[in-house]
C-alpha atoms as a PDB file:
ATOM      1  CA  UNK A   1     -39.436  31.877  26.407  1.00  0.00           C
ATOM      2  CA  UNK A   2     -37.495  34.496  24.680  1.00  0.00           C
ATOM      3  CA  UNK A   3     -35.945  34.480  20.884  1.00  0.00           C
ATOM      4  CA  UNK A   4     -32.701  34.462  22.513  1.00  0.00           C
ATOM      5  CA  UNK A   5     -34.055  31.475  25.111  1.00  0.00           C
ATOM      6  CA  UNK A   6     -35.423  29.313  22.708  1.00  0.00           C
ATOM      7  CA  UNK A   7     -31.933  29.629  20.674  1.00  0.00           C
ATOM      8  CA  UNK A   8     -30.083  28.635  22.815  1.00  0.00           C
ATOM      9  CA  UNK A   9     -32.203  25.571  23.877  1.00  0.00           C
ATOM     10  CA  UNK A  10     -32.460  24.585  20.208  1.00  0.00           C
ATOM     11  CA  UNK A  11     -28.450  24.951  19.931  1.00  0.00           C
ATOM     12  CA  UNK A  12     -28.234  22.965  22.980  1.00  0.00           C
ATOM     13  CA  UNK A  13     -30.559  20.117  21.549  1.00  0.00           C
ATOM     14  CA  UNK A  14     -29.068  19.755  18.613  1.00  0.00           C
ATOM     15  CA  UNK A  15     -25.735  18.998  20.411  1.00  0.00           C
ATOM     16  CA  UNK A  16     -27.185  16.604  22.414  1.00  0.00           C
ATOM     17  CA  UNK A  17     -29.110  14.817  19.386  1.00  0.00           C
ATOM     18  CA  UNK A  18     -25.686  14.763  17.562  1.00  0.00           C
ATOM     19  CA  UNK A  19     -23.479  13.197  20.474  1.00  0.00           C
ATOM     20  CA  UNK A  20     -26.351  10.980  20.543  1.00  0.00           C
ATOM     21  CA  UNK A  21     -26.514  10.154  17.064  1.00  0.00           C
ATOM     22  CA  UNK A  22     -22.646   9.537  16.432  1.00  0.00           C
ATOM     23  CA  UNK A  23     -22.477   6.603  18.210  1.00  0.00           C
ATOM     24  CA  UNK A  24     -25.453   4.816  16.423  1.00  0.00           C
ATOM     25  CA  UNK A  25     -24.028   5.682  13.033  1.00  0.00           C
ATOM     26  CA  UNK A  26     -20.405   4.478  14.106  1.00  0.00           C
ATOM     27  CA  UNK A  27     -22.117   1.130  14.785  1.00  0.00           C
ATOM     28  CA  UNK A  28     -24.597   0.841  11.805  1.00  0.00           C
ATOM     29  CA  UNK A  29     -21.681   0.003   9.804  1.00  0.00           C
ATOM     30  CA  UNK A  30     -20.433  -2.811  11.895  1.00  0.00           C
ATOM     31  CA  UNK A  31     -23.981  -3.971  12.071  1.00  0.00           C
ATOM     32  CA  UNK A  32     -24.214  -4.054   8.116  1.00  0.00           C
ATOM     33  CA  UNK A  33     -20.894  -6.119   8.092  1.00  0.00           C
ATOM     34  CA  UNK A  34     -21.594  -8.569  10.960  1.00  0.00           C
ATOM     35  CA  UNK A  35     -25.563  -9.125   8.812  1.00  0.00           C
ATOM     36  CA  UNK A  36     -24.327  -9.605   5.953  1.00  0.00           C
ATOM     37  CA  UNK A  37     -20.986 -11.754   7.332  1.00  0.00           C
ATOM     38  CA  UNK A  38     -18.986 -10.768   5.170  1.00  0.00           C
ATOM     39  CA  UNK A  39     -15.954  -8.126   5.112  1.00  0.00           C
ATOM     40  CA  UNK A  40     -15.146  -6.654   1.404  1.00  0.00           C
ATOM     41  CA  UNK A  41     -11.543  -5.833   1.028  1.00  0.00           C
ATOM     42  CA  UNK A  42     -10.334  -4.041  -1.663  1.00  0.00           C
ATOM     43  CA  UNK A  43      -6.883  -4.841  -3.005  1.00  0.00           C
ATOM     44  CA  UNK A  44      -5.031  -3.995  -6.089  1.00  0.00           C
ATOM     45  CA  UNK A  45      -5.422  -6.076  -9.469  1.00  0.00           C
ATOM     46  CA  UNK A  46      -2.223  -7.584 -11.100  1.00  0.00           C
ATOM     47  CA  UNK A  47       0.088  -6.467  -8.034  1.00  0.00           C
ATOM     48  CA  UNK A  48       2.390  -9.824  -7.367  1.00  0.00           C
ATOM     49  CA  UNK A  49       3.341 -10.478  -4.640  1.00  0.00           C
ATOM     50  CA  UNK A  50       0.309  -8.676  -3.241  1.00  0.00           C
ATOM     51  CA  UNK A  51      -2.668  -9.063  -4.987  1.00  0.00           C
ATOM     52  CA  UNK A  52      -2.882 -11.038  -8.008  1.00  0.00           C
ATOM     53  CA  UNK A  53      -5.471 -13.504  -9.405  1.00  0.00           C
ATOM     54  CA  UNK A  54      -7.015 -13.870  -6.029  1.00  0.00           C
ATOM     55  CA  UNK A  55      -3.728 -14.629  -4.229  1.00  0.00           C
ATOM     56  CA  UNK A  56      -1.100 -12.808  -2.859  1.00  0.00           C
ATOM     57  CA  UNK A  57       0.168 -11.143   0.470  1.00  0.00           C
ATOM     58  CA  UNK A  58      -2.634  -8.851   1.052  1.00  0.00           C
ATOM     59  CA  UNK A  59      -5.244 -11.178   0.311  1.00  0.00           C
ATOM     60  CA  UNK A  60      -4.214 -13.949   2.617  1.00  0.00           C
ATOM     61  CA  UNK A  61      -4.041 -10.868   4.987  1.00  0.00           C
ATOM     62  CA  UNK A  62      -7.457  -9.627   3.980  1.00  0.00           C
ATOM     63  CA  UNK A  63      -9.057 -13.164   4.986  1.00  0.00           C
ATOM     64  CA  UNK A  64      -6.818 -13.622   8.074  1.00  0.00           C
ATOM     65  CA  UNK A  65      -8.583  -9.989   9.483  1.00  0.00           C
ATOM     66  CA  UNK A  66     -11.810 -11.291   8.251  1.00  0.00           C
ATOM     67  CA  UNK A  67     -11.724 -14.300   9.728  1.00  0.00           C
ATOM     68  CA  UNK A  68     -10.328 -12.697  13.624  1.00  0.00           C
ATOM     69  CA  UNK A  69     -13.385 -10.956  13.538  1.00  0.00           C
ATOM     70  CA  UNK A  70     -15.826 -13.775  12.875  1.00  0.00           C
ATOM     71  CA  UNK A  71     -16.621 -13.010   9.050  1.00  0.00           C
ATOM     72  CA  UNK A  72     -15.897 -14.248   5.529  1.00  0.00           C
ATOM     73  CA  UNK A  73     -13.604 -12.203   3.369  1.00  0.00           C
ATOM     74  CA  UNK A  74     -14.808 -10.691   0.055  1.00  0.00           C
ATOM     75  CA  UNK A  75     -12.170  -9.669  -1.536  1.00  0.00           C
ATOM     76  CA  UNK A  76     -12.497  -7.101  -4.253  1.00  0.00           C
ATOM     77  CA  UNK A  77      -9.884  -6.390  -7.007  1.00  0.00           C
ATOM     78  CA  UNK A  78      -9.521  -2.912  -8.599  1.00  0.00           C
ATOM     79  CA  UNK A  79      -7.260  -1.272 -11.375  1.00  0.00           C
ATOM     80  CA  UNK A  80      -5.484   1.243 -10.168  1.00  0.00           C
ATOM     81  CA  UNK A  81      -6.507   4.436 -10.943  1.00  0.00           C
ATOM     82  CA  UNK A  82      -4.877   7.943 -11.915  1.00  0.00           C
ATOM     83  CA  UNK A  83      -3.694   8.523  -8.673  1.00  0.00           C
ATOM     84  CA  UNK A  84      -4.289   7.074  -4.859  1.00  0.00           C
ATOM     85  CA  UNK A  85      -6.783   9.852  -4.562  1.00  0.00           C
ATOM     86  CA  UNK A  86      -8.917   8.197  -7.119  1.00  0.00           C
ATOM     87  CA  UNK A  87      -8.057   5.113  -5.381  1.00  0.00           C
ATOM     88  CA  UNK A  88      -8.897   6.075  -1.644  1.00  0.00           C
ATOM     89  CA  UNK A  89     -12.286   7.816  -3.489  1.00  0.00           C
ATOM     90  CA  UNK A  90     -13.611   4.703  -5.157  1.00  0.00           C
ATOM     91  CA  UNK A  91     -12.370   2.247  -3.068  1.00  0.00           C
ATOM     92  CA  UNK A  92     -13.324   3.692   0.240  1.00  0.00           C
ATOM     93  CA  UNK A  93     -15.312   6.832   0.895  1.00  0.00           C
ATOM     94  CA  UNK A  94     -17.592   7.544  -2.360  1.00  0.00           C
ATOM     95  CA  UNK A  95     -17.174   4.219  -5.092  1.00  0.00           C
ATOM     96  CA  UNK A  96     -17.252   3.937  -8.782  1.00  0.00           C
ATOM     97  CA  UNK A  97     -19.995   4.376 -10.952  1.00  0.00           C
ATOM     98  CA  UNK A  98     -19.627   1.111 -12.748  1.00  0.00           C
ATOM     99  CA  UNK A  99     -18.730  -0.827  -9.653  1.00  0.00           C
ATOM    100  CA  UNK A 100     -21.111   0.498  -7.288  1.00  0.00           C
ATOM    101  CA  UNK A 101     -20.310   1.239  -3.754  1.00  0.00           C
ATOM    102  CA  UNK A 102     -16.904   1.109  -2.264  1.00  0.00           C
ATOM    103  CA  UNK A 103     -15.421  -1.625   0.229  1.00  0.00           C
ATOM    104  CA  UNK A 104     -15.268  -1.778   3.532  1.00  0.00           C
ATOM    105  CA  UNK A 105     -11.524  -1.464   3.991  1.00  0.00           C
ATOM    106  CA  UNK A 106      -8.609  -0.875   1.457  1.00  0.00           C
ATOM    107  CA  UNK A 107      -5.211  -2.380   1.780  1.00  0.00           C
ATOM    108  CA  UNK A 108      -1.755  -1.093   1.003  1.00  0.00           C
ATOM    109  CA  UNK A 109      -2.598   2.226   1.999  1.00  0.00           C
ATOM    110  CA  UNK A 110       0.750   4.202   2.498  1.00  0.00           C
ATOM    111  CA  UNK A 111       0.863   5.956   6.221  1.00  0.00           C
ATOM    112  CA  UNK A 112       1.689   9.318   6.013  1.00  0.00           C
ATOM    113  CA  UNK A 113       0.287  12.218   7.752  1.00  0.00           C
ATOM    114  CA  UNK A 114       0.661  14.284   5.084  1.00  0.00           C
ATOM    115  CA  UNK A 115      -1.104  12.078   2.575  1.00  0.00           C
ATOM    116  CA  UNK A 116      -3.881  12.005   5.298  1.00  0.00           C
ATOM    117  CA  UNK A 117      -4.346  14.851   5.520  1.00  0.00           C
ATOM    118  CA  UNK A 118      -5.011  15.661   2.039  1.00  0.00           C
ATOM    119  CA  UNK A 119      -7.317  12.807   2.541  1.00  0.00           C
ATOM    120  CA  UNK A 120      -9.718  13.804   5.382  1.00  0.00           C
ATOM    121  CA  UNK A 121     -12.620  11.275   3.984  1.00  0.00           C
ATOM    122  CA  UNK A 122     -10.948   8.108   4.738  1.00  0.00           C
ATOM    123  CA  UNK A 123      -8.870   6.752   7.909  1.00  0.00           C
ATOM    124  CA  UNK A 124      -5.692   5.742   7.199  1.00  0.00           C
ATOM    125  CA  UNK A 125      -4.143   3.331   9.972  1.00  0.00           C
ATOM    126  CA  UNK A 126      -2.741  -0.192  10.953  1.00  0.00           C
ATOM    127  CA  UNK A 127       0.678  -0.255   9.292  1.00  0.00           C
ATOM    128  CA  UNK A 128       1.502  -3.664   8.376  1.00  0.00           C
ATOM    129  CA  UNK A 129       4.594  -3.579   6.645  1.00  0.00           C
ATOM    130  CA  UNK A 130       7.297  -0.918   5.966  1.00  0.00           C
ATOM    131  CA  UNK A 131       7.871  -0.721   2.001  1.00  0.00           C
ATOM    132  CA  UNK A 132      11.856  -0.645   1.399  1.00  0.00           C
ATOM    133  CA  UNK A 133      13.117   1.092  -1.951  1.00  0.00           C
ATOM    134  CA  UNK A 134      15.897  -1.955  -3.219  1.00  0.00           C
ATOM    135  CA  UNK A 135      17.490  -2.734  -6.650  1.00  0.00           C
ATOM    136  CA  UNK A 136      17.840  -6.101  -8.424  1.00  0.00           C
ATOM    137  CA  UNK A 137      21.388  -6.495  -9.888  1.00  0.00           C
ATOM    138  CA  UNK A 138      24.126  -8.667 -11.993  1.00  0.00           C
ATOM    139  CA  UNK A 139      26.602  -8.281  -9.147  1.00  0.00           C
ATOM    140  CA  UNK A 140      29.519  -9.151 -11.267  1.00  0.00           C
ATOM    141  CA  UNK A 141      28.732  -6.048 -13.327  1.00  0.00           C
ATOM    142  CA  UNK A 142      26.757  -3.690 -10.845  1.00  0.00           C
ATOM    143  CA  UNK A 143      28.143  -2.683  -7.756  1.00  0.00           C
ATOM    144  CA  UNK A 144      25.451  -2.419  -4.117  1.00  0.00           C
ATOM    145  CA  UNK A 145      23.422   0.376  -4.539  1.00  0.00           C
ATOM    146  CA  UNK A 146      25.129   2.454  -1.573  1.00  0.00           C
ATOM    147  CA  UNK A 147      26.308   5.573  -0.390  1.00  0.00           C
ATOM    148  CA  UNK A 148      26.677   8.419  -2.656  1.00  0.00           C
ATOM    149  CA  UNK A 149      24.431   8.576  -5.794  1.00  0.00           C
ATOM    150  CA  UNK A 150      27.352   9.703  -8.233  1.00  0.00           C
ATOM    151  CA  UNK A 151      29.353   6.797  -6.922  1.00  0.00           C
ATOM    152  CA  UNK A 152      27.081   4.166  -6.946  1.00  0.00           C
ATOM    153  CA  UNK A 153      24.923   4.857 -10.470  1.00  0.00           C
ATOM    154  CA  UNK A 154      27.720   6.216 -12.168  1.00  0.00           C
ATOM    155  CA  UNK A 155      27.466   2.870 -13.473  1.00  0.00           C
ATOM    156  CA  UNK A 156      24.281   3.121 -15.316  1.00  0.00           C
ATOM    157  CA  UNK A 157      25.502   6.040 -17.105  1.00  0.00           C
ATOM    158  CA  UNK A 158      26.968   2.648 -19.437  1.00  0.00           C
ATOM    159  CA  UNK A 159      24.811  -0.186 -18.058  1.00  0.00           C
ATOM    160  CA  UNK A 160      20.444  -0.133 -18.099  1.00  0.00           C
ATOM    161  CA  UNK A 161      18.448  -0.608 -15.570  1.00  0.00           C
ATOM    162  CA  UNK A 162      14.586  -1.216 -15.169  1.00  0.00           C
ATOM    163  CA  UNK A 163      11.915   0.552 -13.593  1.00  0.00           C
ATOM    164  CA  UNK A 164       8.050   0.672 -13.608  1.00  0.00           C
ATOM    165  CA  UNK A 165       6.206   3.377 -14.957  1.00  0.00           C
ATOM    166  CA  UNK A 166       5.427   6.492 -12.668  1.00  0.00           C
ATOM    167  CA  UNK A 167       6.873   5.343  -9.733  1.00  0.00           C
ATOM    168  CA  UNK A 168       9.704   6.803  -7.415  1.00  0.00           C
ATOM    169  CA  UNK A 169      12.320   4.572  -8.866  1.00  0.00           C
ATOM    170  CA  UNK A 170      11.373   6.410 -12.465  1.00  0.00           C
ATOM    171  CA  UNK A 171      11.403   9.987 -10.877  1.00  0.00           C
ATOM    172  CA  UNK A 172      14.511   9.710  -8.884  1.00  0.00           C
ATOM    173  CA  UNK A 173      16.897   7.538 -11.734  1.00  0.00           C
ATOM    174  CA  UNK A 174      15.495   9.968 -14.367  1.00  0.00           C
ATOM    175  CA  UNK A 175      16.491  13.206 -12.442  1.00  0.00           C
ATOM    176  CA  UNK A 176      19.296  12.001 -10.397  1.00  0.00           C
ATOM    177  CA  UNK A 177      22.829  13.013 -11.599  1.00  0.00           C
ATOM    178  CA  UNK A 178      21.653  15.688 -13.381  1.00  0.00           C
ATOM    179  CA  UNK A 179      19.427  13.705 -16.049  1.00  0.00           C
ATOM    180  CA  UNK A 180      23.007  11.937 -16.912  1.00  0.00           C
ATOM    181  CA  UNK A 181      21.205   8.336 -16.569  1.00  0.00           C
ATOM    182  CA  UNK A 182      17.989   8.992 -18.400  1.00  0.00           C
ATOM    183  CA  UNK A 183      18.931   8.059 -21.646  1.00  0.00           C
ATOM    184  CA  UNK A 184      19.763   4.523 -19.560  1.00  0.00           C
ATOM    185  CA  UNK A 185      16.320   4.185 -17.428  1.00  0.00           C
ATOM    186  CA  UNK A 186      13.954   1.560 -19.280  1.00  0.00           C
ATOM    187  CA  UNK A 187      10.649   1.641 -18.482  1.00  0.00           C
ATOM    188  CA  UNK A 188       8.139  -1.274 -18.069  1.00  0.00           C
ATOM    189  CA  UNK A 189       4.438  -1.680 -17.341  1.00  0.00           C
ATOM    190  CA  UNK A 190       5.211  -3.906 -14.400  1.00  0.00           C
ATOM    191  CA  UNK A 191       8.408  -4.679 -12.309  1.00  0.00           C
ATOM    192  CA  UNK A 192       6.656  -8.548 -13.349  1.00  0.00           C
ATOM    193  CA  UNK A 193       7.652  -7.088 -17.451  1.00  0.00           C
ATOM    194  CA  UNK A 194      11.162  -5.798 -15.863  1.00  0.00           C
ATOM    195  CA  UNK A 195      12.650  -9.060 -14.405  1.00  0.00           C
ATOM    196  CA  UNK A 196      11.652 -10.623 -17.611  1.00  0.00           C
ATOM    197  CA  UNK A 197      13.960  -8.388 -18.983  1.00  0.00           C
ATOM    198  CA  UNK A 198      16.605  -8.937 -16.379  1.00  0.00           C
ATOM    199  CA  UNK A 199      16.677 -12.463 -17.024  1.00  0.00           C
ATOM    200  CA  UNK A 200      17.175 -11.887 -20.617  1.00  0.00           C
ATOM    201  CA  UNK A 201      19.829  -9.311 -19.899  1.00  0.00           C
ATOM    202  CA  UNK A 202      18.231  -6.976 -21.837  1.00  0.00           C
ATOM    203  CA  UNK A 203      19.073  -4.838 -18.799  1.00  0.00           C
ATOM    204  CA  UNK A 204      21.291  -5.326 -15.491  1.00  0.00           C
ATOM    205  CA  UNK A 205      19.741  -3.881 -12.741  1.00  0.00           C
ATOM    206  CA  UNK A 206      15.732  -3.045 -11.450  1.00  0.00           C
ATOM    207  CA  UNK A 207      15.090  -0.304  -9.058  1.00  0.00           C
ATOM    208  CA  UNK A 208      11.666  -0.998  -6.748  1.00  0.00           C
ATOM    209  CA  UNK A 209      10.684  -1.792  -3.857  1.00  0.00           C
ATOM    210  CA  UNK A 210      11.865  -5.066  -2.109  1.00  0.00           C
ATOM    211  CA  UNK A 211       8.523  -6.862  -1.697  1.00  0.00           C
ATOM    212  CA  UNK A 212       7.991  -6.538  -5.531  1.00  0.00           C
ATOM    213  CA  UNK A 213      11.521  -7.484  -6.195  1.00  0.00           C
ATOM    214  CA  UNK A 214      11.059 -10.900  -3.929  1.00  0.00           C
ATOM    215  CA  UNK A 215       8.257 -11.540  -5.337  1.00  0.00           C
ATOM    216  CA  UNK A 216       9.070 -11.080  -9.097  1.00  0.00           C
ATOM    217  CA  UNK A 217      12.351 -12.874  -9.012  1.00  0.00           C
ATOM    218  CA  UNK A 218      11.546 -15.476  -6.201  1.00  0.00           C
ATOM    219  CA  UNK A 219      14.244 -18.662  -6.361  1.00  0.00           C
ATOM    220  CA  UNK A 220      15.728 -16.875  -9.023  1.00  0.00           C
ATOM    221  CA  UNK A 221      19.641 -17.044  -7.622  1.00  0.00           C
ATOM    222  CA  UNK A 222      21.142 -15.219 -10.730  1.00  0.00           C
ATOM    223  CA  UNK A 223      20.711 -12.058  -9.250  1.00  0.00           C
ATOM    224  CA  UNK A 224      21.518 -10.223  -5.972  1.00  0.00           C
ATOM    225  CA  UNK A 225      18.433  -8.010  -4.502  1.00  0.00           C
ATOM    226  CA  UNK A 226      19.488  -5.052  -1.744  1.00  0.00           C
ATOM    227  CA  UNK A 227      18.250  -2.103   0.060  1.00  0.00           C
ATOM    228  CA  UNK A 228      18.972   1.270  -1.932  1.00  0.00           C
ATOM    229  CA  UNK A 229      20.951   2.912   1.268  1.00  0.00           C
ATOM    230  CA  UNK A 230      21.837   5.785  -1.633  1.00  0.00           C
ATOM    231  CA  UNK A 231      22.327   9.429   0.583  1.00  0.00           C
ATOM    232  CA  UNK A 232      20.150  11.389  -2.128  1.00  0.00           C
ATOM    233  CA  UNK A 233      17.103   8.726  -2.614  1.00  0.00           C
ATOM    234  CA  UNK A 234      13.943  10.034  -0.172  1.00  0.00           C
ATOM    235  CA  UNK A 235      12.000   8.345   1.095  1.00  0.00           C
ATOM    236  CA  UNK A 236      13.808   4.844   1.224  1.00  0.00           C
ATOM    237  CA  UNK A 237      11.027   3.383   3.264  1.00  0.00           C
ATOM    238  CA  UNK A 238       7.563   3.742   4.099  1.00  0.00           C
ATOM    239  CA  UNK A 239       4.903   2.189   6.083  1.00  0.00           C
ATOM    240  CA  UNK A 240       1.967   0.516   4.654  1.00  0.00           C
ATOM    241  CA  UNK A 241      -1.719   0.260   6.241  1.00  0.00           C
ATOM    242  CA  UNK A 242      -5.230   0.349   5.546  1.00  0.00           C
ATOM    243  CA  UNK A 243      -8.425   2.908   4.863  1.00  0.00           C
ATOM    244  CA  UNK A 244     -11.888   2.854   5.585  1.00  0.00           C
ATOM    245  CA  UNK A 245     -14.276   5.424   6.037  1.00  0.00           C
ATOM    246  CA  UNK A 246     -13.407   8.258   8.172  1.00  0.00           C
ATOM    247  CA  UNK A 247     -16.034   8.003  10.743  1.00  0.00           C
ATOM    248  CA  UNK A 248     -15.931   4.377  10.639  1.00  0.00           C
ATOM    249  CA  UNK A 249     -14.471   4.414  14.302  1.00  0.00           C
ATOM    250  CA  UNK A 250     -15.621   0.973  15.234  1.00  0.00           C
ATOM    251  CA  UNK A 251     -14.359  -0.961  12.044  1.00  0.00           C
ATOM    252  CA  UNK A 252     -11.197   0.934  12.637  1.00  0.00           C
ATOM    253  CA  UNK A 253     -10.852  -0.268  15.828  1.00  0.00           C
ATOM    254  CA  UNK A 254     -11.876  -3.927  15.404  1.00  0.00           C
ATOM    255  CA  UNK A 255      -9.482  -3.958  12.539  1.00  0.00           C
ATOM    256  CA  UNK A 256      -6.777  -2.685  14.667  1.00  0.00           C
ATOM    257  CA  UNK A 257      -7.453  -5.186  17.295  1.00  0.00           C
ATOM    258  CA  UNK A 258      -7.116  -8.011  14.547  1.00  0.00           C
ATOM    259  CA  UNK A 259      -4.279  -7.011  13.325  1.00  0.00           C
ATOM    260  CA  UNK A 260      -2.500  -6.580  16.497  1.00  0.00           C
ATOM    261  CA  UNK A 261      -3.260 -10.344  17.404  1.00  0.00           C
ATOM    262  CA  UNK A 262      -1.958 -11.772  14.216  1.00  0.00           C
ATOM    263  CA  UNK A 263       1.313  -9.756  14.631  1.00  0.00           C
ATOM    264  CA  UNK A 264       1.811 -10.856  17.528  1.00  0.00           C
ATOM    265  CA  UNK A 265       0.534 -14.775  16.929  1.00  0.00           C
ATOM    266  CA  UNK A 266       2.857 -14.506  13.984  1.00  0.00           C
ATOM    267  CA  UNK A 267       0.169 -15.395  11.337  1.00  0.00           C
ATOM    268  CA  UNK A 268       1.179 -11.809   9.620  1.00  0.00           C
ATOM    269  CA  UNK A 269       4.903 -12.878   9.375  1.00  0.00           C
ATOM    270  CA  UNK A 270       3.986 -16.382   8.272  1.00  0.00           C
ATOM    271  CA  UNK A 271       2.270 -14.847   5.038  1.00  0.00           C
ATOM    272  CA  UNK A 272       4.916 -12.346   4.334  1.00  0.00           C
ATOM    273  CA  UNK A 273       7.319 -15.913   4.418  1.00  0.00           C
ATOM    274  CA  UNK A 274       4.834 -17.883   2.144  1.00  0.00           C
ATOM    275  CA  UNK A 275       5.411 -15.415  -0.317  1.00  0.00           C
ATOM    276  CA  UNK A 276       8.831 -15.113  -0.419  1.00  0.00           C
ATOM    277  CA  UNK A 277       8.816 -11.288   0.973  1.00  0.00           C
ATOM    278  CA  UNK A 278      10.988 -10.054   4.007  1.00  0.00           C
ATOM    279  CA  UNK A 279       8.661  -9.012   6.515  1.00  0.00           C
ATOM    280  CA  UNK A 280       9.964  -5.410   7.483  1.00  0.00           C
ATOM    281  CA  UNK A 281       8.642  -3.349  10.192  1.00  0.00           C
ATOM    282  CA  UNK A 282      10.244  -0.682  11.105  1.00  0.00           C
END
């Protein structure tokens, strides 16, 4: 056999060994999961109505997907870190060197291609719910958040409203109007800290996201909660899924499959309810 020969018959194996191979390693994590019967789900610490002290949205969720695919759910609470990246890196594909090794799947995992991409060791997929970008408000004194920007915050150029800590809420009110509501923008550790405030009228208004708004102020009838539908605010929605490994095809799938069947059942919509959260999906 020639140099050239034998090249190409090694090239040729080694293909062969690695279409082989892929399979075998797609299932060995399944196989881990299903022997040890459990399925570790990582979801944010101190995240109402989410994740918080072992209850919340995603980790009736978490134990509803567990339990669809015969297992018991081990749910795992993290702080969040510096950025998602950090998140997606300790959570998913690498872990943390105090915790150890990562979970099997993360939840509340925006969906964005983008964001993917810049994240090619995980899979992001399943969206579960579509995040919507509202404001809590005294509605004798603040007006819907709606339409034009200068129109509808003028407002807060005398009024304060609440936001949490590097989020889009902060970014946008502190840059919006030429800076001419910054001096106006309170910020809090948690939207939790902000409707605290809002009940004490410390402030009048709290831009974030519906779900944490529902959750935070649940039965509270002082206030009126509504979508931000202001022209210059991008994105007002997003859709939230979950990560795990990026060659973890199977777990992907079998995830996928779950989920579908408690959309459909209506188990997904019943915990979104529980919780006092509008279920959106688009």
């Amino acid at each position: 056999m020639t140099c050239s020969n034998r090249r190409h018959f090694f090239l040729a194996f080694a293909a062969l060994l690695l279409i082989c191979l892929s399979p075998v390693q797609a299932d060995e994590q399944m196989d881990n999961i299903r022997k040890r019967g459990r399925l570790q789900v990582a979801v944010y610490n101190n995240f109402p109505p989410y994740s918080d002290a072992g209850k919340g949205i995603d980790v009736e969720l978490g134990q509803a997907l567990a339990a669809k695919l015969g297992l018991q759910a081990e749910i795992i609470g993290f702080m969040v870190g510096e950025d998602m990246n950090d998140d997606l890196r300790n959570m998913v594909w690498k872990g943390h060197y105090l915790r150890g090794n990562p979970a099997d799947v993360m939840m509340r995992v925006p969906v964005d291609a983008e964001f993917a991409k810049a994240n090619d060791k995980v899979r992001i997929f399943a969206p579960y719910h579509h995040e919507v970008m509202g404001m809590a408000r005294v509605a004798k004194r603040i007006p819907a958040p709606s339409g034009s920007a200068a129109v509808a915050l003028e407002v807060f150029t005398r009024e304060k409203i609440g936001v949490e800590v590097d989020t889009l809420a902060a970014s946008f009110l502190g840059s919006v109007l030429h800076g001419r509501l910054r001096s106006n923008v309170v910020h809090f550790l948690s939207i939790r800290e902000a409707a605290k405030a809002l009940g004490e009228d410390r402030i009048s208004a709290i831009m974030a996201p519906l779900g944490e708004l529902d959750g935070a102020l649940a039965g509270d009838t002082r206030f009126a909660i509504d979508e931000a539908k202001l022209g210059e605010l991008s994105p007002k929605s997003w859709p939230i899924g979950m990560a795990v490994k990026a060659e973890a095809d199977d777990l992907a799938a079998a995830l996928s499959g779950a989920l579908s069947e408690l959309q459909k059942d209506g188990t997904v919509a019943a915990i979104f309810k529980r919780h006092g959260v509008t279920l959106h999906t688009r």
